[in-house]
PDB file of N, CA and C in Angstrom:
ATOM      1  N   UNK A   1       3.425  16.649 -10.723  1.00  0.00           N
ATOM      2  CA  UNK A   1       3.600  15.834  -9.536  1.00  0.00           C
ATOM      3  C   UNK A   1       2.700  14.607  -9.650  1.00  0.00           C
ATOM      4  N   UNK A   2       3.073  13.360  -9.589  1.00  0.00           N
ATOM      5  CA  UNK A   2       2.119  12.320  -9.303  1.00  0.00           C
ATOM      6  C   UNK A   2       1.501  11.649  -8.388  1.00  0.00           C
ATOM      7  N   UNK A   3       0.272  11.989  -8.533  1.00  0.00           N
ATOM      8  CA  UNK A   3      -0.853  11.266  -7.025  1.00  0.00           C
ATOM      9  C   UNK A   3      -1.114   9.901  -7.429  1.00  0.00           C
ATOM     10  N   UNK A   4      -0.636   9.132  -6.121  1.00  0.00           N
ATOM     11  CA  UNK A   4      -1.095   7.620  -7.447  1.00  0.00           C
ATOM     12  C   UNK A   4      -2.096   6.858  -5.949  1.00  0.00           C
ATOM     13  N   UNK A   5      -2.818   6.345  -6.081  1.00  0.00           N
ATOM     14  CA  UNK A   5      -3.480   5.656  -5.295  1.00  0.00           C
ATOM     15  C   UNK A   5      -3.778   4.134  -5.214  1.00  0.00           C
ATOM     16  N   UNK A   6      -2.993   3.221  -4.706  1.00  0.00           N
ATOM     17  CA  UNK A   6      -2.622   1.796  -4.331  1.00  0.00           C
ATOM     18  C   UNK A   6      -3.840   1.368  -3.782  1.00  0.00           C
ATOM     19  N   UNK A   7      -5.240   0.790  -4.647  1.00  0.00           N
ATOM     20  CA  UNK A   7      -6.351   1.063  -4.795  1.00  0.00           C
ATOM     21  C   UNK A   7      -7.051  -0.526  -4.817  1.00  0.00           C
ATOM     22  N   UNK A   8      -8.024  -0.867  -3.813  1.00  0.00           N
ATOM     23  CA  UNK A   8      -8.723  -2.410  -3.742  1.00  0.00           C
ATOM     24  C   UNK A   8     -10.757  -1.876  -3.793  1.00  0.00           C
ATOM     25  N   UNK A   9     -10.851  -1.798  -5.096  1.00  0.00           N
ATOM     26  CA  UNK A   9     -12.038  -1.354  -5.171  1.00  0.00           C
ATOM     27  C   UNK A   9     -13.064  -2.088  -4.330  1.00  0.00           C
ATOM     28  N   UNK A  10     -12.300  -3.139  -3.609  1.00  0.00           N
ATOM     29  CA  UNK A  10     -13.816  -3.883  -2.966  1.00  0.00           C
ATOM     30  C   UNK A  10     -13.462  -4.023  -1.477  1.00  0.00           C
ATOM     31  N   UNK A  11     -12.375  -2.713  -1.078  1.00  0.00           N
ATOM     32  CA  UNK A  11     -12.120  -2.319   0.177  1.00  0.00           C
ATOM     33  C   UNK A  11     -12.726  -0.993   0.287  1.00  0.00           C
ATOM     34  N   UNK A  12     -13.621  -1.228   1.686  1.00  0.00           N
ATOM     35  CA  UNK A  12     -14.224  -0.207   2.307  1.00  0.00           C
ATOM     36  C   UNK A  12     -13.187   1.408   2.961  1.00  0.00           C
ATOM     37  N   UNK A  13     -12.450   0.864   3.155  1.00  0.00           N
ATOM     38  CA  UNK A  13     -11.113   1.723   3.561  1.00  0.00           C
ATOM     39  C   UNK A  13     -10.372   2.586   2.264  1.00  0.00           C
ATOM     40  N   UNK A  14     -10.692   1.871   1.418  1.00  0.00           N
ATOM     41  CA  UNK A  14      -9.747   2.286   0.105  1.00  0.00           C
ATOM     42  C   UNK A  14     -10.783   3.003  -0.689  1.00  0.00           C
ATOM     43  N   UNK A  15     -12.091   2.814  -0.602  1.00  0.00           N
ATOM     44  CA  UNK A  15     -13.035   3.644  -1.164  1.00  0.00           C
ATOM     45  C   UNK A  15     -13.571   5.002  -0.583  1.00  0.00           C
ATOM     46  N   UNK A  16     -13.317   4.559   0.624  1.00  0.00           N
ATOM     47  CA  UNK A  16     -13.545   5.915   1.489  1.00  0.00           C
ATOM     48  C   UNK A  16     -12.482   7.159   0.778  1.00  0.00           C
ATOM     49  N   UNK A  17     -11.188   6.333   1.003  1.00  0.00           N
ATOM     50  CA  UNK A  17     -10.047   7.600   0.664  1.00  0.00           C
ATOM     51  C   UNK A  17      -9.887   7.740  -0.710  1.00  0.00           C
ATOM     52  N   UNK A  18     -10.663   7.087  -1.664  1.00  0.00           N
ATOM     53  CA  UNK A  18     -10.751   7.846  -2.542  1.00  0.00           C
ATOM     54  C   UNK A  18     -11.338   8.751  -3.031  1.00  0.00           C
ATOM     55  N   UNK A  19     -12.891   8.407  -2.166  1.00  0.00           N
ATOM     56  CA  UNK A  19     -13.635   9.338  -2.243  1.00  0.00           C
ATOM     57  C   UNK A  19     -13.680  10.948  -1.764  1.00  0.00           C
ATOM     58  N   UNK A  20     -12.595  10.665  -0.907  1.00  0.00           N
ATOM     59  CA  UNK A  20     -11.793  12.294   0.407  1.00  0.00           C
ATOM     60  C   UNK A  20     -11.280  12.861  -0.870  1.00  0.00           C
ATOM     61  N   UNK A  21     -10.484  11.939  -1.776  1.00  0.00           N
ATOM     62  CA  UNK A  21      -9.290  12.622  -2.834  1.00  0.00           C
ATOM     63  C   UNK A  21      -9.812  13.373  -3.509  1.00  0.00           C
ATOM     64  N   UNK A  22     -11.461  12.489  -4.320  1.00  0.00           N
ATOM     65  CA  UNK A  22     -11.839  13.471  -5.301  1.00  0.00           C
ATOM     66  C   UNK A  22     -12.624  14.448  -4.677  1.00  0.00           C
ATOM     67  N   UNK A  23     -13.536  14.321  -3.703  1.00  0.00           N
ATOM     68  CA  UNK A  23     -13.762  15.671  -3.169  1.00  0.00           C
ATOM     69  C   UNK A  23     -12.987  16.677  -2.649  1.00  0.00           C
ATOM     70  N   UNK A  24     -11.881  16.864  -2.968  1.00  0.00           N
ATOM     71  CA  UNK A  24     -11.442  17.604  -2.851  1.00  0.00           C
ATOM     72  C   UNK A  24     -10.536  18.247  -4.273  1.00  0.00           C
ATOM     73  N   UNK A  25     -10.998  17.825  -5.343  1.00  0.00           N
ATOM     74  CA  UNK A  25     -11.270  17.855  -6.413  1.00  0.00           C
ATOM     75  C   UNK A  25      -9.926  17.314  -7.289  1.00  0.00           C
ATOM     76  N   UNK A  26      -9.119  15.837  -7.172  1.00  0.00           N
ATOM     77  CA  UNK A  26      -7.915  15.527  -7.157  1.00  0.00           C
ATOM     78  C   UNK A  26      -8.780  14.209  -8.104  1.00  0.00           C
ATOM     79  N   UNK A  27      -8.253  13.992  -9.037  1.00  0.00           N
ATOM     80  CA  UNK A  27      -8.359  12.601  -9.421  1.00  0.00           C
ATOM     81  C   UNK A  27      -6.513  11.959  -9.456  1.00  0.00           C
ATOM     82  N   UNK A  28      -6.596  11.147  -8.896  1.00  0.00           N
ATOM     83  CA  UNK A  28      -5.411  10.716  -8.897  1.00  0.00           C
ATOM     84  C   UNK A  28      -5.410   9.170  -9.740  1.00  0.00           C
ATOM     85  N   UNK A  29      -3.443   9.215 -10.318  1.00  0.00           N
ATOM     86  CA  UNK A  29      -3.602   7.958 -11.124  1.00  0.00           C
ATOM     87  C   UNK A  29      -3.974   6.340 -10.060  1.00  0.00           C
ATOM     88  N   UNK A  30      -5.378   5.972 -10.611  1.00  0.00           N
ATOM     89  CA  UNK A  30      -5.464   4.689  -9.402  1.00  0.00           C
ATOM     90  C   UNK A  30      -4.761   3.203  -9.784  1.00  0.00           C
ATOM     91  N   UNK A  31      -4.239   2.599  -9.222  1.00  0.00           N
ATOM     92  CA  UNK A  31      -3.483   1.506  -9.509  1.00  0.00           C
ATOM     93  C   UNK A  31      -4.156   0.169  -8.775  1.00  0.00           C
ATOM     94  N   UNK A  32      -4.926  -0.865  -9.420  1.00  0.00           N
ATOM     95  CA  UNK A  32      -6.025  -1.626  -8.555  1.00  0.00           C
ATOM     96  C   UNK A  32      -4.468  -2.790  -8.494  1.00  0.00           C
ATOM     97  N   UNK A  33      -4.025  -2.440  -7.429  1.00  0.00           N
ATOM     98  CA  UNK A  33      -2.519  -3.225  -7.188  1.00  0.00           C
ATOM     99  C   UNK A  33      -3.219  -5.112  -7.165  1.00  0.00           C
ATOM    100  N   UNK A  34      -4.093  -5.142  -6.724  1.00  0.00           N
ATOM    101  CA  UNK A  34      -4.086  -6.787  -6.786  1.00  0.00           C
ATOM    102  C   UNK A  34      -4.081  -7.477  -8.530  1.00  0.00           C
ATOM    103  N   UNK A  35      -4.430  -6.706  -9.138  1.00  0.00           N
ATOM    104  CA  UNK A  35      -4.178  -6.597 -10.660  1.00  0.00           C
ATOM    105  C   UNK A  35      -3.260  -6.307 -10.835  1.00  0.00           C
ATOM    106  N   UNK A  36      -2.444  -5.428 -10.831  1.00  0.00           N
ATOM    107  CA  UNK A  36      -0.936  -5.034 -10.879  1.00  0.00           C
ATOM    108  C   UNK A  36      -0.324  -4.689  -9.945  1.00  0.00           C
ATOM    109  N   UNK A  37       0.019  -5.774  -9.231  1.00  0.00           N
ATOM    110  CA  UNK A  37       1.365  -5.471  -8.263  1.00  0.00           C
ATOM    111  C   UNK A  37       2.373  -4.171  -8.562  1.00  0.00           C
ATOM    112  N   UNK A  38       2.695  -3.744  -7.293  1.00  0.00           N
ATOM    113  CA  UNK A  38       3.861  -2.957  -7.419  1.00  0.00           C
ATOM    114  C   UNK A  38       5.033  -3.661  -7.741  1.00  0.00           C
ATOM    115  N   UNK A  39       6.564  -3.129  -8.684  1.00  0.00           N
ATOM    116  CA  UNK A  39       7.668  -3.785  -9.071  1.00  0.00           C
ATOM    117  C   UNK A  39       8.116  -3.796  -7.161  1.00  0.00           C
ATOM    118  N   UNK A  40       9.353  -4.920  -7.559  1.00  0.00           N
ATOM    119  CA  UNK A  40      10.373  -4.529  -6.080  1.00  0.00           C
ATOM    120  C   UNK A  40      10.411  -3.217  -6.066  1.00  0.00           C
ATOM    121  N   UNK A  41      10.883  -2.563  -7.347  1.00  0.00           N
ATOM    122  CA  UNK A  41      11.201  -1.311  -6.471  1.00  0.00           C
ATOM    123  C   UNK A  41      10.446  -0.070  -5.881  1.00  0.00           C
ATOM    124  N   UNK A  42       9.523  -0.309  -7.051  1.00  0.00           N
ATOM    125  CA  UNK A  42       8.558   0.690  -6.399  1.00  0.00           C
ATOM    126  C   UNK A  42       7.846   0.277  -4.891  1.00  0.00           C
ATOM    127  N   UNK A  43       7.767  -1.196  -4.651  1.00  0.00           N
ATOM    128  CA  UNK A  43       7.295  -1.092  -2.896  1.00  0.00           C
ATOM    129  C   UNK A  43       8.580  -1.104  -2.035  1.00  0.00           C
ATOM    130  N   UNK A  44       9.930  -0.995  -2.703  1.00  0.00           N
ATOM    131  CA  UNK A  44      10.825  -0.595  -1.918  1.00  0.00           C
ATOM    132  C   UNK A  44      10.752   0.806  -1.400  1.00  0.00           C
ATOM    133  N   UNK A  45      10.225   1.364  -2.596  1.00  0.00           N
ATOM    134  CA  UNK A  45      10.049   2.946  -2.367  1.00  0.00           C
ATOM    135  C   UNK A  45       9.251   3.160  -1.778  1.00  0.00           C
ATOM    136  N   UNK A  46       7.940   2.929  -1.385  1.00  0.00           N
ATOM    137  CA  UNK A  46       7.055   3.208  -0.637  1.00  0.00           C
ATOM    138  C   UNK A  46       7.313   2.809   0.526  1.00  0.00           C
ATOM    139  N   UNK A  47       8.152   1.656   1.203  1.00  0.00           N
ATOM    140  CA  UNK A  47       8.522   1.030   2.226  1.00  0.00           C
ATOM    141  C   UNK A  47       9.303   2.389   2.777  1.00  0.00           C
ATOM    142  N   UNK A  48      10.430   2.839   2.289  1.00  0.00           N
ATOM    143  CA  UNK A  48      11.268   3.940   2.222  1.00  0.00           C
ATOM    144  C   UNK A  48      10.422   5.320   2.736  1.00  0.00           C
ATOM    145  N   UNK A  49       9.093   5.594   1.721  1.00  0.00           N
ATOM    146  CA  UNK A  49       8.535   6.826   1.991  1.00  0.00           C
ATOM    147  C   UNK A  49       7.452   6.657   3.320  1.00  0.00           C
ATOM    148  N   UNK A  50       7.383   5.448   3.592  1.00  0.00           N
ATOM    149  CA  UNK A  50       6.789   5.570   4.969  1.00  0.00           C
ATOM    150  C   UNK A  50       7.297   5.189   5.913  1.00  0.00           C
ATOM    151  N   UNK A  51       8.790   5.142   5.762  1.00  0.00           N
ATOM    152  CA  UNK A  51       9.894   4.806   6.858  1.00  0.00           C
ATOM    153  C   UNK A  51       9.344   3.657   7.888  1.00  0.00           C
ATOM    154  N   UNK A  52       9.254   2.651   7.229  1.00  0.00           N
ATOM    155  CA  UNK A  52       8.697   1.198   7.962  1.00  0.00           C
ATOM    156  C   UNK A  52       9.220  -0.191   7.255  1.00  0.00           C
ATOM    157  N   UNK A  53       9.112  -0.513   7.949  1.00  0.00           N
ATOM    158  CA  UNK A  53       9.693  -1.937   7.397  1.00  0.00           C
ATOM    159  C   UNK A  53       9.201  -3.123   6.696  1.00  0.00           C
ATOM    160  N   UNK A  54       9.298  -3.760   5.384  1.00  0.00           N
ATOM    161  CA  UNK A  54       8.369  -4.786   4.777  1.00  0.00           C
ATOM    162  C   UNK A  54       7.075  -5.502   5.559  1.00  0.00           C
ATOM    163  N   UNK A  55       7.616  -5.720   6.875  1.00  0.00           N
ATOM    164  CA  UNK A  55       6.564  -6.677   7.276  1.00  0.00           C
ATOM    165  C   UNK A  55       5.333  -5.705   8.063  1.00  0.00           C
ATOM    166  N   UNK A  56       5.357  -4.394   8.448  1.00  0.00           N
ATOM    167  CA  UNK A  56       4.561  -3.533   8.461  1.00  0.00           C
ATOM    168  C   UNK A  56       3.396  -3.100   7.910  1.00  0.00           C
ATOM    169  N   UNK A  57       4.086  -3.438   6.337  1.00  0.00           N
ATOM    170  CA  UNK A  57       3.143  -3.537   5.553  1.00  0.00           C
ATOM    171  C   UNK A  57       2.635  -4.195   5.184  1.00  0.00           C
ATOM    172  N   UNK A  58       2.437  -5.501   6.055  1.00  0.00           N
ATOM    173  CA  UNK A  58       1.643  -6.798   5.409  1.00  0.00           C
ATOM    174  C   UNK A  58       0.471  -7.257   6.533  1.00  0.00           C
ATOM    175  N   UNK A  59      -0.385  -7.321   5.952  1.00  0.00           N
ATOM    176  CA  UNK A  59      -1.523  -7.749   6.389  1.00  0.00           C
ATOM    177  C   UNK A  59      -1.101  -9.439   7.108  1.00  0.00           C
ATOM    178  N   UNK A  60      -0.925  -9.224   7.783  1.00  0.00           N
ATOM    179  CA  UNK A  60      -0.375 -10.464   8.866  1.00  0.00           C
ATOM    180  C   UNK A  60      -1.593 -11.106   9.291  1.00  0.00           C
ATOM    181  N   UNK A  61      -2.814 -11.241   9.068  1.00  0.00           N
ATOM    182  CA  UNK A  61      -3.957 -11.700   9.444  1.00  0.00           C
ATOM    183  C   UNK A  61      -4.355 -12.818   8.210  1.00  0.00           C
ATOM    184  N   UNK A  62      -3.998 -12.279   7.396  1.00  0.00           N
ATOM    185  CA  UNK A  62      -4.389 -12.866   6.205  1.00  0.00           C
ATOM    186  C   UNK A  62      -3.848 -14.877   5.972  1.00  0.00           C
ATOM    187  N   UNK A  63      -4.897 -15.473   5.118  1.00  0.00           N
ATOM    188  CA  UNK A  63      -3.976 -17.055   5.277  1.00  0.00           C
ATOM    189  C   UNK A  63      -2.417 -17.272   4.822  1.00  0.00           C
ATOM    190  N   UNK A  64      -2.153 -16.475   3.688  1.00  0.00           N
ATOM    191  CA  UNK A  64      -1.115 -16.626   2.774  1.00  0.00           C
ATOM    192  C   UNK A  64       0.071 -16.300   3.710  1.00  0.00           C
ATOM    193  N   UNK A  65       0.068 -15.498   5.042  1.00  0.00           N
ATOM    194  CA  UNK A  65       1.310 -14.464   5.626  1.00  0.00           C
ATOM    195  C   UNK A  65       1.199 -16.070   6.486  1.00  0.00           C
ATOM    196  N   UNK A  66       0.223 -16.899   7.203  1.00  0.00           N
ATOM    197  CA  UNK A  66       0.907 -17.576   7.897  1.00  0.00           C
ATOM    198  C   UNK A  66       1.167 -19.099   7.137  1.00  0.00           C
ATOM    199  N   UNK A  67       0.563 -19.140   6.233  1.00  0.00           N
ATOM    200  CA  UNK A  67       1.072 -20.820   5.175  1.00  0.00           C
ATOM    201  C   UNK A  67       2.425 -20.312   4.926  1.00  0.00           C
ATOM    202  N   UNK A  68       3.040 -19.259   4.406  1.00  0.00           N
ATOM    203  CA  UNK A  68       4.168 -19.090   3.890  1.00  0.00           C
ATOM    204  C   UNK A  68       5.054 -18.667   5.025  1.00  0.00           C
ATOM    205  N   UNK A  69       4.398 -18.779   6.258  1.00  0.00           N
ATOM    206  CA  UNK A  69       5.615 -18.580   7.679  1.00  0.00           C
ATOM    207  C   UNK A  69       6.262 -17.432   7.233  1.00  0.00           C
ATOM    208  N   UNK A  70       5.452 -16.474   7.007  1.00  0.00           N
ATOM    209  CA  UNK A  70       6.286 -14.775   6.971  1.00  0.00           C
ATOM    210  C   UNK A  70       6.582 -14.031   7.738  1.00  0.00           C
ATOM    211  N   UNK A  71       6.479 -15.066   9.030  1.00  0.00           N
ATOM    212  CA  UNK A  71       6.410 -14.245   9.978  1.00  0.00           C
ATOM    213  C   UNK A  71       7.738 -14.866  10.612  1.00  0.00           C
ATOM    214  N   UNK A  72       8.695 -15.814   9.994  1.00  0.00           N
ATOM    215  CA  UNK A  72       9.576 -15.863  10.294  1.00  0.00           C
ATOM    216  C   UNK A  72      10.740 -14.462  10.399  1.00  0.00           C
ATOM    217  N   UNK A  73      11.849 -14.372  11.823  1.00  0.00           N
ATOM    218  CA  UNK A  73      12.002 -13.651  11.774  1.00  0.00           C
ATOM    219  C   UNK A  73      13.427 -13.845  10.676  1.00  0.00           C
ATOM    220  N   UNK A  74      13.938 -14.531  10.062  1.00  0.00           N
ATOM    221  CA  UNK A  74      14.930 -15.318   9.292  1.00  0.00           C
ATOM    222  C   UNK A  74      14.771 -14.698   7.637  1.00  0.00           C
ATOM    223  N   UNK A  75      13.630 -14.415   7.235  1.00  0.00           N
ATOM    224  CA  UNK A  75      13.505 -13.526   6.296  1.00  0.00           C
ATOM    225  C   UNK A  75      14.046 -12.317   5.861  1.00  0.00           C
ATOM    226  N   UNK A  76      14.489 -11.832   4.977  1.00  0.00           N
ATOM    227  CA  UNK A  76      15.253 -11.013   4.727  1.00  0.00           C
ATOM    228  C   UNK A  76      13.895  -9.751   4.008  1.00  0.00           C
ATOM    229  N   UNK A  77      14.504  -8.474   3.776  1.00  0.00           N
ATOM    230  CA  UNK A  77      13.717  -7.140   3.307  1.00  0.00           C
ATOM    231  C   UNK A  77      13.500  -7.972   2.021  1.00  0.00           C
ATOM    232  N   UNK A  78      14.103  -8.004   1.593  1.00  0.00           N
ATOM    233  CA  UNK A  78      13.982  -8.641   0.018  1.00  0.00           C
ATOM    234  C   UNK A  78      13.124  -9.669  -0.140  1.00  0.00           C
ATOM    235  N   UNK A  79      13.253 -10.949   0.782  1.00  0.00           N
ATOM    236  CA  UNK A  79      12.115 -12.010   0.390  1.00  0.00           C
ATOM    237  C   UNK A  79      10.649 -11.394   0.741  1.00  0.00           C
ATOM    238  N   UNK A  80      10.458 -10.391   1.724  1.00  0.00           N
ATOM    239  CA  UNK A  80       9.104 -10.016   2.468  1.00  0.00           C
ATOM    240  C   UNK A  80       8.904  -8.999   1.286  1.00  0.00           C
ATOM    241  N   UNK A  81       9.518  -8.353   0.751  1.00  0.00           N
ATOM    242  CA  UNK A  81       9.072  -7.435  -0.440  1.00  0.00           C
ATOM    243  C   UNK A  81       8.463  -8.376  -1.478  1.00  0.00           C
ATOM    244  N   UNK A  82       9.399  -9.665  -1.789  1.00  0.00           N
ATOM    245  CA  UNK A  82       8.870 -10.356  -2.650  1.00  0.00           C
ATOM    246  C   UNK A  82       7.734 -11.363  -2.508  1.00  0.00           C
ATOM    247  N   UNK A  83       7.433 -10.999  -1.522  1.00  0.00           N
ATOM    248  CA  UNK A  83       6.097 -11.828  -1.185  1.00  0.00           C
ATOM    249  C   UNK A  83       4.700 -11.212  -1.244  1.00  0.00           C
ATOM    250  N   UNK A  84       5.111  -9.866  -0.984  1.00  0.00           N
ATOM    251  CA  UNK A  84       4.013  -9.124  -1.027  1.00  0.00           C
ATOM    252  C   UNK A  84       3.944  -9.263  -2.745  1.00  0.00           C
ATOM    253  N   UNK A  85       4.877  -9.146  -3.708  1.00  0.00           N
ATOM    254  CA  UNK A  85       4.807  -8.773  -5.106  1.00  0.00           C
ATOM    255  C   UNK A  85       3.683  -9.825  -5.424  1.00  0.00           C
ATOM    256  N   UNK A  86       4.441 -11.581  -5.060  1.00  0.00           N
ATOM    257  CA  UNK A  86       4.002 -12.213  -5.489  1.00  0.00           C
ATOM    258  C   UNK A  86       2.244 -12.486  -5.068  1.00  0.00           C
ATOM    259  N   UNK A  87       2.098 -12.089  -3.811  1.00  0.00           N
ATOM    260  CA  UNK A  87       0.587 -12.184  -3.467  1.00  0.00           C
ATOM    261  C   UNK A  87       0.509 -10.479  -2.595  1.00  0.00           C
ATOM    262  N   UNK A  88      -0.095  -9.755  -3.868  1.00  0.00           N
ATOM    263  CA  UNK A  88      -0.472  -8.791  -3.065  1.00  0.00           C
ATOM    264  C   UNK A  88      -1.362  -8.949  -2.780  1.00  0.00           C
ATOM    265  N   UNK A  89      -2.168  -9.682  -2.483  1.00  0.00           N
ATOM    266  CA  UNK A  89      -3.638  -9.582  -1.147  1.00  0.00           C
ATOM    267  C   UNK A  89      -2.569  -8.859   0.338  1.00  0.00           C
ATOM    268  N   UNK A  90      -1.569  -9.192   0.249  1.00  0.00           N
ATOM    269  CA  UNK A  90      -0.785  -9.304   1.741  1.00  0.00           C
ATOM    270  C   UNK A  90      -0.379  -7.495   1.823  1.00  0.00           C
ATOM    271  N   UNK A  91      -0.510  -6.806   1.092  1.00  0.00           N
ATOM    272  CA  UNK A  91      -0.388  -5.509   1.154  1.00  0.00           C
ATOM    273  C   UNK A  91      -1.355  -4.435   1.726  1.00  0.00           C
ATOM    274  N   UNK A  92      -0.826  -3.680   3.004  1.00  0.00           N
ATOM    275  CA  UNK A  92      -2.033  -3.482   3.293  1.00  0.00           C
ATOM    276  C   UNK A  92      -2.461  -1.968   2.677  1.00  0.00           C
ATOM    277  N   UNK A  93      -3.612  -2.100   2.803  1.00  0.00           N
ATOM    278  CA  UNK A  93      -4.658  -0.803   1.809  1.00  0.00           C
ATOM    279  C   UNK A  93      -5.179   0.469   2.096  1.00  0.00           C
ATOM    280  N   UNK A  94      -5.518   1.145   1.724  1.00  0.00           N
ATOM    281  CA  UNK A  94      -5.090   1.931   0.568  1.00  0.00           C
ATOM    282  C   UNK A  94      -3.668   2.704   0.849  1.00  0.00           C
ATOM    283  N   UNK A  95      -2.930   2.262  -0.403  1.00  0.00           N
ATOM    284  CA  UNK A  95      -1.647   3.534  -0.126  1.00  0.00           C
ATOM    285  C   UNK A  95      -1.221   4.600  -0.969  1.00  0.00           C
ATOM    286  N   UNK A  96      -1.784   6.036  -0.726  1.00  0.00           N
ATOM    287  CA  UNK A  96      -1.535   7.259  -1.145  1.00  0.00           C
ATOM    288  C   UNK A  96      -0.097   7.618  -1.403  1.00  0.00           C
ATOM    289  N   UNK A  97       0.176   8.390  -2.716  1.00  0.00           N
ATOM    290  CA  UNK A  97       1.602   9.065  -2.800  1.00  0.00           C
ATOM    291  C   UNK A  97       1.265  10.143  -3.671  1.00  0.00           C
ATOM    292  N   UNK A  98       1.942  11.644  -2.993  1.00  0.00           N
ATOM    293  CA  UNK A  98       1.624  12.662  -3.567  1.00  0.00           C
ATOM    294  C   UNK A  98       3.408  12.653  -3.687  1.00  0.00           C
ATOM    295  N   UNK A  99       3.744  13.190  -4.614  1.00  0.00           N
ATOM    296  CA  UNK A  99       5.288  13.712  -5.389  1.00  0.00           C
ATOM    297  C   UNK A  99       6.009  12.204  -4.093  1.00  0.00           C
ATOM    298  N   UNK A 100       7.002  12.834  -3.164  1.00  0.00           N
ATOM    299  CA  UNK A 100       7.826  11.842  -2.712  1.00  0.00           C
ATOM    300  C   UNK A 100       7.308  11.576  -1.492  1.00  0.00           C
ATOM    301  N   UNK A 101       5.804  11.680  -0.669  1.00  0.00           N
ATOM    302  CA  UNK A 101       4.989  11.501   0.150  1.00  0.00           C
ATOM    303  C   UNK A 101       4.170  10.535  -0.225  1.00  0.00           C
ATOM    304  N   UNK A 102       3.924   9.619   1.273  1.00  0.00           N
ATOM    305  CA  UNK A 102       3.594   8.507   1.371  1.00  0.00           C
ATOM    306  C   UNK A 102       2.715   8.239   2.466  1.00  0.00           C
ATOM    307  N   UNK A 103       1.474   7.712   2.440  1.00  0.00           N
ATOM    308  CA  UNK A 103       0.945   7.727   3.195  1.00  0.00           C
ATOM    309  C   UNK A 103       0.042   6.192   3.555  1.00  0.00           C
ATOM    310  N   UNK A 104      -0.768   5.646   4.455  1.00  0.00           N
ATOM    311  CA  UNK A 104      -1.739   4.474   4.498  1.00  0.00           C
ATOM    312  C   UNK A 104      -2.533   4.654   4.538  1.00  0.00           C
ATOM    313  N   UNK A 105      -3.785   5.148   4.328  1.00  0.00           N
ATOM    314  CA  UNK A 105      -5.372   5.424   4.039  1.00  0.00           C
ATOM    315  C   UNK A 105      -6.167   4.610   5.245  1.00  0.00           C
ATOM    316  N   UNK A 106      -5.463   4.138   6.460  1.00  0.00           N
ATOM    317  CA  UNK A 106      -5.970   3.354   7.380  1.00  0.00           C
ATOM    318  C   UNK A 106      -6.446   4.499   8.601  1.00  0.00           C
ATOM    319  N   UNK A 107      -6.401   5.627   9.169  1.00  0.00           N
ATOM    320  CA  UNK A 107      -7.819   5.566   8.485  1.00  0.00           C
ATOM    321  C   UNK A 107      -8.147   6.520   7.409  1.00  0.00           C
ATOM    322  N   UNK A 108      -9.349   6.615   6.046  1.00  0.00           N
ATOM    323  CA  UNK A 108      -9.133   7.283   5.326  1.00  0.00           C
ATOM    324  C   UNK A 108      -8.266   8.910   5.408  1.00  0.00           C
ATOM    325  N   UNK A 109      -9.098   9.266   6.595  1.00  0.00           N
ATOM    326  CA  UNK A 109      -8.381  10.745   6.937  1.00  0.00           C
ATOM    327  C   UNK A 109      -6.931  11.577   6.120  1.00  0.00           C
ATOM    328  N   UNK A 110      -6.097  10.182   6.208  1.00  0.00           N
ATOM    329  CA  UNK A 110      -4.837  10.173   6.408  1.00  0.00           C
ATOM    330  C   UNK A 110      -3.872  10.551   5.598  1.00  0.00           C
ATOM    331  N   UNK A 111      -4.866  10.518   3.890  1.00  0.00           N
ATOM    332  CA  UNK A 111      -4.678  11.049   2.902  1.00  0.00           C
ATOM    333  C   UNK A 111      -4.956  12.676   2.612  1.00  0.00           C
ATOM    334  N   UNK A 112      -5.784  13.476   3.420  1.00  0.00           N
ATOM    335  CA  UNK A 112      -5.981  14.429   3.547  1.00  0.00           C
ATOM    336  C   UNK A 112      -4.083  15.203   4.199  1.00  0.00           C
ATOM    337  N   UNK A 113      -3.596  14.374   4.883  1.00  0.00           N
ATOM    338  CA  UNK A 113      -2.412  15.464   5.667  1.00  0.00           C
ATOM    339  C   UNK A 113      -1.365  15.244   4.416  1.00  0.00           C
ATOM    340  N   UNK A 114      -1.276  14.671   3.255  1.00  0.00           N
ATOM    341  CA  UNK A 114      -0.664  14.985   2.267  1.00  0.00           C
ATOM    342  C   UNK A 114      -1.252  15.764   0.523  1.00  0.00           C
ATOM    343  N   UNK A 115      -2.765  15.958   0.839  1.00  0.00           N
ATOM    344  CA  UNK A 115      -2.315  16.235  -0.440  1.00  0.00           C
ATOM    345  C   UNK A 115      -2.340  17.709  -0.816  1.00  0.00           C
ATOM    346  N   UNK A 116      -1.909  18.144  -1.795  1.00  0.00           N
ATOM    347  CA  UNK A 116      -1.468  19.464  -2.297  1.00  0.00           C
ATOM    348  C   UNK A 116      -2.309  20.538  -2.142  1.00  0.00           C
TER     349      UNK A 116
END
């Protein structure tokens, strides 16, 4: 089964829940996503496994979500997926997946009600 952890080492939120993971004695594969973006499809899939919608998952606070007017509602799933690809700063953090479970690490806790 794969634990993968959607991982911003210089987020306080994302270090917490990793730290829940391995104490509980789980190393999971970590993915420092601002280094490697997720493909479309894989944040299609995660969009999917947390039954929410692209713009849910975007850090809407951030400069890039309002220079690029993402908050238009005229945008399609597809361009807001591809925006996050292209600047994942706009993704928000940490995001846990155990087998086809999906979770947001907001607050760390949250990773605890999925894993094995």
């Amino acid at each position: 089964m794969d634990i993968i952890l959607y991982h911003n080492p210089r987020c306080s939120k994302s270090r917490q829940t990793l730290q829940l993971i391995q104490d509980k004695g789980i190393e999971p594969t970590i993915i420092e996503y601002l280094k490697t973006p997720p493909t479309h499809q894989q944040l299609d899939s995660i969009l999917r496994g947390l039954e929410i919608e692209p713009r849910e998952l975007m850090r809407t606070k951030e400069e890039q979500y309002k220079t690029r007017n993402l908050s238009d509602s005229k945008l399609t799933r597809d361009q807001l997926i591809d925006a996050m690809i292209t600047t994942p700063k706009l993704i928000e953090r940490p995001i846990f997946i155990v087998g086809d479970q999906v979770v947001i690490g907001r607050p760390p806790e949250n990773a605890l009600t999925i894993l094995p």
